[in-house]
PDB file of N, CA and C in Angstrom:
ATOM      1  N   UNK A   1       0.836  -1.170   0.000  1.00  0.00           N
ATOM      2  CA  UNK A   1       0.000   0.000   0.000  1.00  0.00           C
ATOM      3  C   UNK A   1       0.888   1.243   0.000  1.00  0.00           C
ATOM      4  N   UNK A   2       0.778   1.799  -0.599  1.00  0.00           N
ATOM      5  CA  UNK A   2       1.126   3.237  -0.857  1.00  0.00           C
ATOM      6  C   UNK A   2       1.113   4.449   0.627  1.00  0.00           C
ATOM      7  N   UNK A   3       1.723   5.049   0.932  1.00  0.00           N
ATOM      8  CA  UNK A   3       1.534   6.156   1.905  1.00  0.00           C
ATOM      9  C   UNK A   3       1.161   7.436   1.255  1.00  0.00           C
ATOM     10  N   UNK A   4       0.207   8.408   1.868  1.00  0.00           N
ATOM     11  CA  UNK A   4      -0.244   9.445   1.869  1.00  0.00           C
ATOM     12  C   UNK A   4       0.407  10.633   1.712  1.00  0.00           C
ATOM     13  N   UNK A   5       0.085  11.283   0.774  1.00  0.00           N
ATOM     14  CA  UNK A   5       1.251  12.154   0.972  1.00  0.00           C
ATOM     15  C   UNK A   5       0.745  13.614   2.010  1.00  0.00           C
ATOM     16  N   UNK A   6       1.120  13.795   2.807  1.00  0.00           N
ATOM     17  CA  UNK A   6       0.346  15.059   3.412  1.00  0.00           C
ATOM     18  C   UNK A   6       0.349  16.628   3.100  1.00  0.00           C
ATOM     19  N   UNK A   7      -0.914  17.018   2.493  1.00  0.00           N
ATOM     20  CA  UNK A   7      -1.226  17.942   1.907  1.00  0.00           C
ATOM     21  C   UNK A   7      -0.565  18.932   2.661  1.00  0.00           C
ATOM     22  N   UNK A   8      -0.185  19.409   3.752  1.00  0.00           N
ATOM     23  CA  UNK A   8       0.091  20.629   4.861  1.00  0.00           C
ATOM     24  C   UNK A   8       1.902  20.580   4.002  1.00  0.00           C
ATOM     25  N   UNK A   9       2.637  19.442   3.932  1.00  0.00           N
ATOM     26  CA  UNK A   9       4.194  19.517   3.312  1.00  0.00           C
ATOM     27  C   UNK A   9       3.938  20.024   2.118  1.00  0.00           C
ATOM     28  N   UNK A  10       3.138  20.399   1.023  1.00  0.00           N
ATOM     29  CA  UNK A  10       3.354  20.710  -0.233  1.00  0.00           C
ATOM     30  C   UNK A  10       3.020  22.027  -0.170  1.00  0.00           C
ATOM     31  N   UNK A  11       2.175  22.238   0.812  1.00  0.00           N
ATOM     32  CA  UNK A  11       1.452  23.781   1.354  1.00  0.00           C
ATOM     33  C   UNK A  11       2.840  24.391   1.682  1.00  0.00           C
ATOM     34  N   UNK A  12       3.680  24.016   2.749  1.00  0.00           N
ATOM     35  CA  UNK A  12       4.574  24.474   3.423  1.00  0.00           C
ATOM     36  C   UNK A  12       5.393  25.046   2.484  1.00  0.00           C
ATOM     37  N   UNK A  13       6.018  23.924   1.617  1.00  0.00           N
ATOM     38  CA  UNK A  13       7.058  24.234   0.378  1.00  0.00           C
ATOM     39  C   UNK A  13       6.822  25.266  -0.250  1.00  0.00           C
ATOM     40  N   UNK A  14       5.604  25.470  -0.718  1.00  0.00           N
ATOM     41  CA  UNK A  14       5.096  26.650  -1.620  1.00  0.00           C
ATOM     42  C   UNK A  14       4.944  27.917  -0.911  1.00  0.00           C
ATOM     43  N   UNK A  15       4.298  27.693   0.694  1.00  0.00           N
ATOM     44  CA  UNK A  15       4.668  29.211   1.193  1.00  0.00           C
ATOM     45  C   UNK A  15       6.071  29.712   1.404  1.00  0.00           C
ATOM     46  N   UNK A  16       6.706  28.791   1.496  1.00  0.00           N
ATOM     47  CA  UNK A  16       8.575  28.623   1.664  1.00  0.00           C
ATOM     48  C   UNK A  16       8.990  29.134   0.871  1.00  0.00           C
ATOM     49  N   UNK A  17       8.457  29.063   0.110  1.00  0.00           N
ATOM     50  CA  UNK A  17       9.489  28.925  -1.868  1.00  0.00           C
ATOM     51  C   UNK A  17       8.982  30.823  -2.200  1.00  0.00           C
ATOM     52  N   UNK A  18       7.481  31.244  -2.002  1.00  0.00           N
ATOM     53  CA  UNK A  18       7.206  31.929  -1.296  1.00  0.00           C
ATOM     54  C   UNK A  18       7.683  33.298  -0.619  1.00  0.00           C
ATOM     55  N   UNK A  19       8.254  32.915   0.277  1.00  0.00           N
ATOM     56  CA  UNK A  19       8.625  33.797   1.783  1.00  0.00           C
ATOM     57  C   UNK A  19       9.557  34.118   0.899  1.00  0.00           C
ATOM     58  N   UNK A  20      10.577  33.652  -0.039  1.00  0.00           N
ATOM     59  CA  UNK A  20      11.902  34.533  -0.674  1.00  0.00           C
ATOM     60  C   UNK A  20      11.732  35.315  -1.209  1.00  0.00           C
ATOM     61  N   UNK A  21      11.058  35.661  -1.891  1.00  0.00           N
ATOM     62  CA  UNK A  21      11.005  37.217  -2.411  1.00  0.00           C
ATOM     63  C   UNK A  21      10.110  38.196  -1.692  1.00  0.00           C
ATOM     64  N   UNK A  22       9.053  37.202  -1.155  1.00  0.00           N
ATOM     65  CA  UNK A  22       7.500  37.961  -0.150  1.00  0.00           C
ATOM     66  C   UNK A  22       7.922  37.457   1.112  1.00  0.00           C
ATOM     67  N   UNK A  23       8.893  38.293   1.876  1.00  0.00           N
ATOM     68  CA  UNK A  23       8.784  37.743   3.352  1.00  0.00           C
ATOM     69  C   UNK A  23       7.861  37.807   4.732  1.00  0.00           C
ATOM     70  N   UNK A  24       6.516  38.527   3.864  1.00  0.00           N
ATOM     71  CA  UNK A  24       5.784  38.119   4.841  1.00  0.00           C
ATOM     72  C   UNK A  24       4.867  36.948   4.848  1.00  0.00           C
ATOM     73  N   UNK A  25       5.200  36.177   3.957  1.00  0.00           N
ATOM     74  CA  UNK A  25       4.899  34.591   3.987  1.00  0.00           C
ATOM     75  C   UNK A  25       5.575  33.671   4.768  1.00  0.00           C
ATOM     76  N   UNK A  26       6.660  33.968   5.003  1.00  0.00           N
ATOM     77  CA  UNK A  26       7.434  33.006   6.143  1.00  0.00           C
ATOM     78  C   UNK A  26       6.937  33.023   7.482  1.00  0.00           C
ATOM     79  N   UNK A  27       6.283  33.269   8.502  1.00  0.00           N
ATOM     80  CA  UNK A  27       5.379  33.107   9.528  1.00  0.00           C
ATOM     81  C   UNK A  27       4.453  32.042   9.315  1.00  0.00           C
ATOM     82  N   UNK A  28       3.904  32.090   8.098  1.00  0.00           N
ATOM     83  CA  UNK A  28       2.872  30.931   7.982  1.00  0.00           C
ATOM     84  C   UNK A  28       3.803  29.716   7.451  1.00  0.00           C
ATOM     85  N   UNK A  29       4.930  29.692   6.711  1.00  0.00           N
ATOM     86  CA  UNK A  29       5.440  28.439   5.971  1.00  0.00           C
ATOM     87  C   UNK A  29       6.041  27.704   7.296  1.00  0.00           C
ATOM     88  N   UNK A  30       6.639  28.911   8.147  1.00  0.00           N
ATOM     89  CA  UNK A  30       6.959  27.980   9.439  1.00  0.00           C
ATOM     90  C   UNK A  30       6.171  26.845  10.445  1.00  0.00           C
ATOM     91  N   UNK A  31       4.613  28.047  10.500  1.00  0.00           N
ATOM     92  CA  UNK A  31       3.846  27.360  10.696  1.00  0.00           C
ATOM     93  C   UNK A  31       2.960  25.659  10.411  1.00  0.00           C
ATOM     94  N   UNK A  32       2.810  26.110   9.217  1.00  0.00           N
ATOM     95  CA  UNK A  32       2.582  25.089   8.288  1.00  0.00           C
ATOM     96  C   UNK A  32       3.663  24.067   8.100  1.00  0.00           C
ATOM     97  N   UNK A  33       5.105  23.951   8.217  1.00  0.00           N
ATOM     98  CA  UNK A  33       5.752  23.512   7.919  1.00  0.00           C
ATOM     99  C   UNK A  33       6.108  22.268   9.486  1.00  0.00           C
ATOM    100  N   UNK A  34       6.001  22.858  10.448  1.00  0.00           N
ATOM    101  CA  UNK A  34       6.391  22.278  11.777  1.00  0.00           C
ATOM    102  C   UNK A  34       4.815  21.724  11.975  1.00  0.00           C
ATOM    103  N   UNK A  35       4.077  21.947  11.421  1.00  0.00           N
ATOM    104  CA  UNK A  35       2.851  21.473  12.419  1.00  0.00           C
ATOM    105  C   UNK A  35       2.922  19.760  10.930  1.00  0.00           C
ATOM    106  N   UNK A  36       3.201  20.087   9.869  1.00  0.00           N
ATOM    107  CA  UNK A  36       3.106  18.837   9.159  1.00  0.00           C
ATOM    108  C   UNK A  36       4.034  17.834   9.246  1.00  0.00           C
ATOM    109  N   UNK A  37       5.396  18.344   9.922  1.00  0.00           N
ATOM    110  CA  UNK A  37       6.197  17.445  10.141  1.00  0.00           C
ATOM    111  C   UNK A  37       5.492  16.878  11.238  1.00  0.00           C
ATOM    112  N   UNK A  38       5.406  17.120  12.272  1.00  0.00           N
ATOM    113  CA  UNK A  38       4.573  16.499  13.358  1.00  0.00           C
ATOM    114  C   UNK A  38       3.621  15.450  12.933  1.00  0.00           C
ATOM    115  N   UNK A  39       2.593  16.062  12.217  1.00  0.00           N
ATOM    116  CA  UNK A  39       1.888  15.028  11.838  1.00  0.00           C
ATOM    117  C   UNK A  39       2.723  13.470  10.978  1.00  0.00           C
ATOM    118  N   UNK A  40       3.528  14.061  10.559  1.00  0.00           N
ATOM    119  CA  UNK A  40       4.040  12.557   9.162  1.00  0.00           C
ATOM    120  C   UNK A  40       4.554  12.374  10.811  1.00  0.00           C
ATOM    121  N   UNK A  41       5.449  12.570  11.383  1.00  0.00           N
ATOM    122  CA  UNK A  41       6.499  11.893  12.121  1.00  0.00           C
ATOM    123  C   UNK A  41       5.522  10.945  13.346  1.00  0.00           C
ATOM    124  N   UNK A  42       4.081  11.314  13.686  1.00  0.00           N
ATOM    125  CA  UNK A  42       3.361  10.702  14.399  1.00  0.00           C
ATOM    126  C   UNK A  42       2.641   9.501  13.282  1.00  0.00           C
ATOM    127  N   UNK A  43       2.657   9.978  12.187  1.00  0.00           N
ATOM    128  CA  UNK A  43       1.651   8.794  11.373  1.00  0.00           C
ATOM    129  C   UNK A  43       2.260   7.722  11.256  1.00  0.00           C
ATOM    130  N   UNK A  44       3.597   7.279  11.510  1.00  0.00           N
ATOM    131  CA  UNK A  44       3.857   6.021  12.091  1.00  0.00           C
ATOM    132  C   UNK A  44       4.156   5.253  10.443  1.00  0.00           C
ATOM    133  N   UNK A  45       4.428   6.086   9.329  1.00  0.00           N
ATOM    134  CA  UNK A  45       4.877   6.046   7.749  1.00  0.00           C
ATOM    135  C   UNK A  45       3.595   5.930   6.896  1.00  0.00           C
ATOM    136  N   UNK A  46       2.779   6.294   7.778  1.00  0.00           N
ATOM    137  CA  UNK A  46       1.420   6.369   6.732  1.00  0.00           C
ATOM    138  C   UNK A  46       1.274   7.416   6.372  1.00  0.00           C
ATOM    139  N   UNK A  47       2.169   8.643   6.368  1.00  0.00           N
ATOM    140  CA  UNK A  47       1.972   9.530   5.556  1.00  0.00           C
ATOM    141  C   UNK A  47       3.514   9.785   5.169  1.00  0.00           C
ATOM    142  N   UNK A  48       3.286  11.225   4.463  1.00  0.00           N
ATOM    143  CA  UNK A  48       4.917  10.922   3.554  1.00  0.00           C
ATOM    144  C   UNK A  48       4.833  12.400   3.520  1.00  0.00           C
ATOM    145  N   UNK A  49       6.180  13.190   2.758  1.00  0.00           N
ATOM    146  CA  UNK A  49       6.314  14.465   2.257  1.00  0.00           C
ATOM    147  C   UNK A  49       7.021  15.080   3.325  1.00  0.00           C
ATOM    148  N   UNK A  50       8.039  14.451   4.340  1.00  0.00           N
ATOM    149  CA  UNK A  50       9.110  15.063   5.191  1.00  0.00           C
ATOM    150  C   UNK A  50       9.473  15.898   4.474  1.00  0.00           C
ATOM    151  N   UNK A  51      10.260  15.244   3.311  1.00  0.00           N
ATOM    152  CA  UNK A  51      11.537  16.924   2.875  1.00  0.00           C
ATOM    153  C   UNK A  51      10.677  17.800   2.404  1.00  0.00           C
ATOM    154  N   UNK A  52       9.989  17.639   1.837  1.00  0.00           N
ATOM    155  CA  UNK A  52       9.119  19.116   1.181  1.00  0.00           C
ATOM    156  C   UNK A  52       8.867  19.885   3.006  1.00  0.00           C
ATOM    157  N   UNK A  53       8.114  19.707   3.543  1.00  0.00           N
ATOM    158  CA  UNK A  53       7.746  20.383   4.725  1.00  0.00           C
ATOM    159  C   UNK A  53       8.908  20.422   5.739  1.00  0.00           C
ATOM    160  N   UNK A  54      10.242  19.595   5.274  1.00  0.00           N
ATOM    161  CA  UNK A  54      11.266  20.231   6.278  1.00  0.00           C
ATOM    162  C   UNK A  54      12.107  21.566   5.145  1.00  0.00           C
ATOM    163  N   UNK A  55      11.989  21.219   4.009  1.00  0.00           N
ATOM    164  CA  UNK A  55      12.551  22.352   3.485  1.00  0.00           C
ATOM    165  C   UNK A  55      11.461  23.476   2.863  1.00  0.00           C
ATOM    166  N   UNK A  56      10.279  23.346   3.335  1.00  0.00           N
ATOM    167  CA  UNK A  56       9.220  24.472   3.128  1.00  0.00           C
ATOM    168  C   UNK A  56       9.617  25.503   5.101  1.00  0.00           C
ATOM    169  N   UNK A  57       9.811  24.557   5.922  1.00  0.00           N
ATOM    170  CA  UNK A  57      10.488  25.129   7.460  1.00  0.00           C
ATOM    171  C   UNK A  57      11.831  25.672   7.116  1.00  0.00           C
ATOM    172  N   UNK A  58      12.476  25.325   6.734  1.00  0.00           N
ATOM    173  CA  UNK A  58      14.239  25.986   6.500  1.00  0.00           C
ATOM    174  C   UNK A  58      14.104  27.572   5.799  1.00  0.00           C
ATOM    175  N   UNK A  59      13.020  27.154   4.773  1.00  0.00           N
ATOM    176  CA  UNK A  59      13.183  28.386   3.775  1.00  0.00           C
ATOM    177  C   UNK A  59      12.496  29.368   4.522  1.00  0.00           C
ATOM    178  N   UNK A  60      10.886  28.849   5.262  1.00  0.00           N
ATOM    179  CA  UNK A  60      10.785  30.068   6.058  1.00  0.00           C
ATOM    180  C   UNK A  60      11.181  30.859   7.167  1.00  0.00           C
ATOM    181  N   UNK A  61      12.342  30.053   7.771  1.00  0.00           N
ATOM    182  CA  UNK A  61      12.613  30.291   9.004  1.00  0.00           C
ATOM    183  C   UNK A  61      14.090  31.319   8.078  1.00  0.00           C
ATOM    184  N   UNK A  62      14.834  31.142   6.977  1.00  0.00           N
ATOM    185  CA  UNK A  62      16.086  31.855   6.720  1.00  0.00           C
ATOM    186  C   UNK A  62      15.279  33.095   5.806  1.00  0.00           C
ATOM    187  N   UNK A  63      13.990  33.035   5.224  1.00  0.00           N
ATOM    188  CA  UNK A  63      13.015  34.341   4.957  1.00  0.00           C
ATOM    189  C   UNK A  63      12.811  35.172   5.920  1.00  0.00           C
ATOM    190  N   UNK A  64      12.491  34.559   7.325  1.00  0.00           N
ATOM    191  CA  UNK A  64      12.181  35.440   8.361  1.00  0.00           C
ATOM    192  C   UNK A  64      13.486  35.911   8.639  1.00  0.00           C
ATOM    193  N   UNK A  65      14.424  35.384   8.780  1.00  0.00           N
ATOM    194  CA  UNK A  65      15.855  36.125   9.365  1.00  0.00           C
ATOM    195  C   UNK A  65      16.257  37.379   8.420  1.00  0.00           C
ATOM    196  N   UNK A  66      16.113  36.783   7.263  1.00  0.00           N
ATOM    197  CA  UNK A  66      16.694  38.090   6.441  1.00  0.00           C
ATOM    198  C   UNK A  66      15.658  39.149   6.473  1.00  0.00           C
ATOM    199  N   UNK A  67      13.952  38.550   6.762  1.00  0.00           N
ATOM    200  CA  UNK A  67      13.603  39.906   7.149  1.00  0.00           C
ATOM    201  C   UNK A  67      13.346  40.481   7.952  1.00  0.00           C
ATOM    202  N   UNK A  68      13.933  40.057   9.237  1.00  0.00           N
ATOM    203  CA  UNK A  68      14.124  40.513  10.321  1.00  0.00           C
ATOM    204  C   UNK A  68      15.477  41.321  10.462  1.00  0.00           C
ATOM    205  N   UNK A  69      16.587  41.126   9.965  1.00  0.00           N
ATOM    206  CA  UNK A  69      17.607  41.484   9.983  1.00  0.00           C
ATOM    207  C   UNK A  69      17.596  42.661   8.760  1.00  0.00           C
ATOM    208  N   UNK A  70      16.912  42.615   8.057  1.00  0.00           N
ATOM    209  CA  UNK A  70      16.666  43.961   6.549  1.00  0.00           C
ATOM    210  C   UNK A  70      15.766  44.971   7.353  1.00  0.00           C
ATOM    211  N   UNK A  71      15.258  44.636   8.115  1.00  0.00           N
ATOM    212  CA  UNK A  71      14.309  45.724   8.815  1.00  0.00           C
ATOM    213  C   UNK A  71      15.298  46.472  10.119  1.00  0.00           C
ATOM    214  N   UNK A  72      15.888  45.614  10.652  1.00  0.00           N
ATOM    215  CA  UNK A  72      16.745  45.894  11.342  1.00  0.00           C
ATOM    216  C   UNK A  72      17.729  46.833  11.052  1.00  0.00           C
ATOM    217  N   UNK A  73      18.115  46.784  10.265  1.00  0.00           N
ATOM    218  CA  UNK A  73      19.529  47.238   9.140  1.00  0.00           C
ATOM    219  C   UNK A  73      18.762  48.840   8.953  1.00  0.00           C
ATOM    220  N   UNK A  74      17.635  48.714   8.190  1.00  0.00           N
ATOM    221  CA  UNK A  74      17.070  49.954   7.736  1.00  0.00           C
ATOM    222  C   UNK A  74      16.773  50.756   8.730  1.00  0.00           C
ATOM    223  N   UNK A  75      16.042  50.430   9.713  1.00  0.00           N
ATOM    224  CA  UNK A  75      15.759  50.972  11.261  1.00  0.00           C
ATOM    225  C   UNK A  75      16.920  51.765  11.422  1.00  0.00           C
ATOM    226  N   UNK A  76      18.343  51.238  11.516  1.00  0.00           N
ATOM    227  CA  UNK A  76      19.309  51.627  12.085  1.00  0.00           C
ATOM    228  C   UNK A  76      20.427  52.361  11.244  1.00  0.00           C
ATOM    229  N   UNK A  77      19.781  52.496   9.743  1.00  0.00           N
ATOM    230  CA  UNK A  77      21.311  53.145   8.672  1.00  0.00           C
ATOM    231  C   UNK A  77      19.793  54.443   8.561  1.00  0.00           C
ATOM    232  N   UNK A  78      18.718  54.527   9.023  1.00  0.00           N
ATOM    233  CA  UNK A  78      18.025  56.044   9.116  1.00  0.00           C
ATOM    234  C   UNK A  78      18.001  56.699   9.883  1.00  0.00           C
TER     235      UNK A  78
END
């Protein structure tokens, strides 16, 4: 039998992929991204799509830094 792939990891990826040019999408890809790993890692391999939703989490969490740190920057060179 086949495993599931979980819809929340393909969500994640795309708000991830996302958050790089629009960084106010990275809040939700994080979101989305940690709450679906949870789920696959509890489904016990009945569901699937780790790397997409661990690298839909990476991308939003290094979106939020740079735009936390670009806001930062600007705050402080005005």
């Amino acid at each position: 039998m086949l495993a599931a792939r979980d819809r929340g990891a393909i969500r994640a990826l795309i708000l991830g992929l996302l958050s790089l040019p629009f960084g106010l999408f990275a809040p939700f890809a994080i979101w989305t991204g940690s709450r679906s790993l949870g789920r696959i890692r509890r489904s016990g391999g009945t569901l699937t799509g780790e790397a997409a939703a661990l690298l839909g989490l990476v991308t939003g969490i290094v979106s939020a830094a740079f735009l936390i740190f670009g806001i930062a920057y600007w705050w402080l060179a005005s």
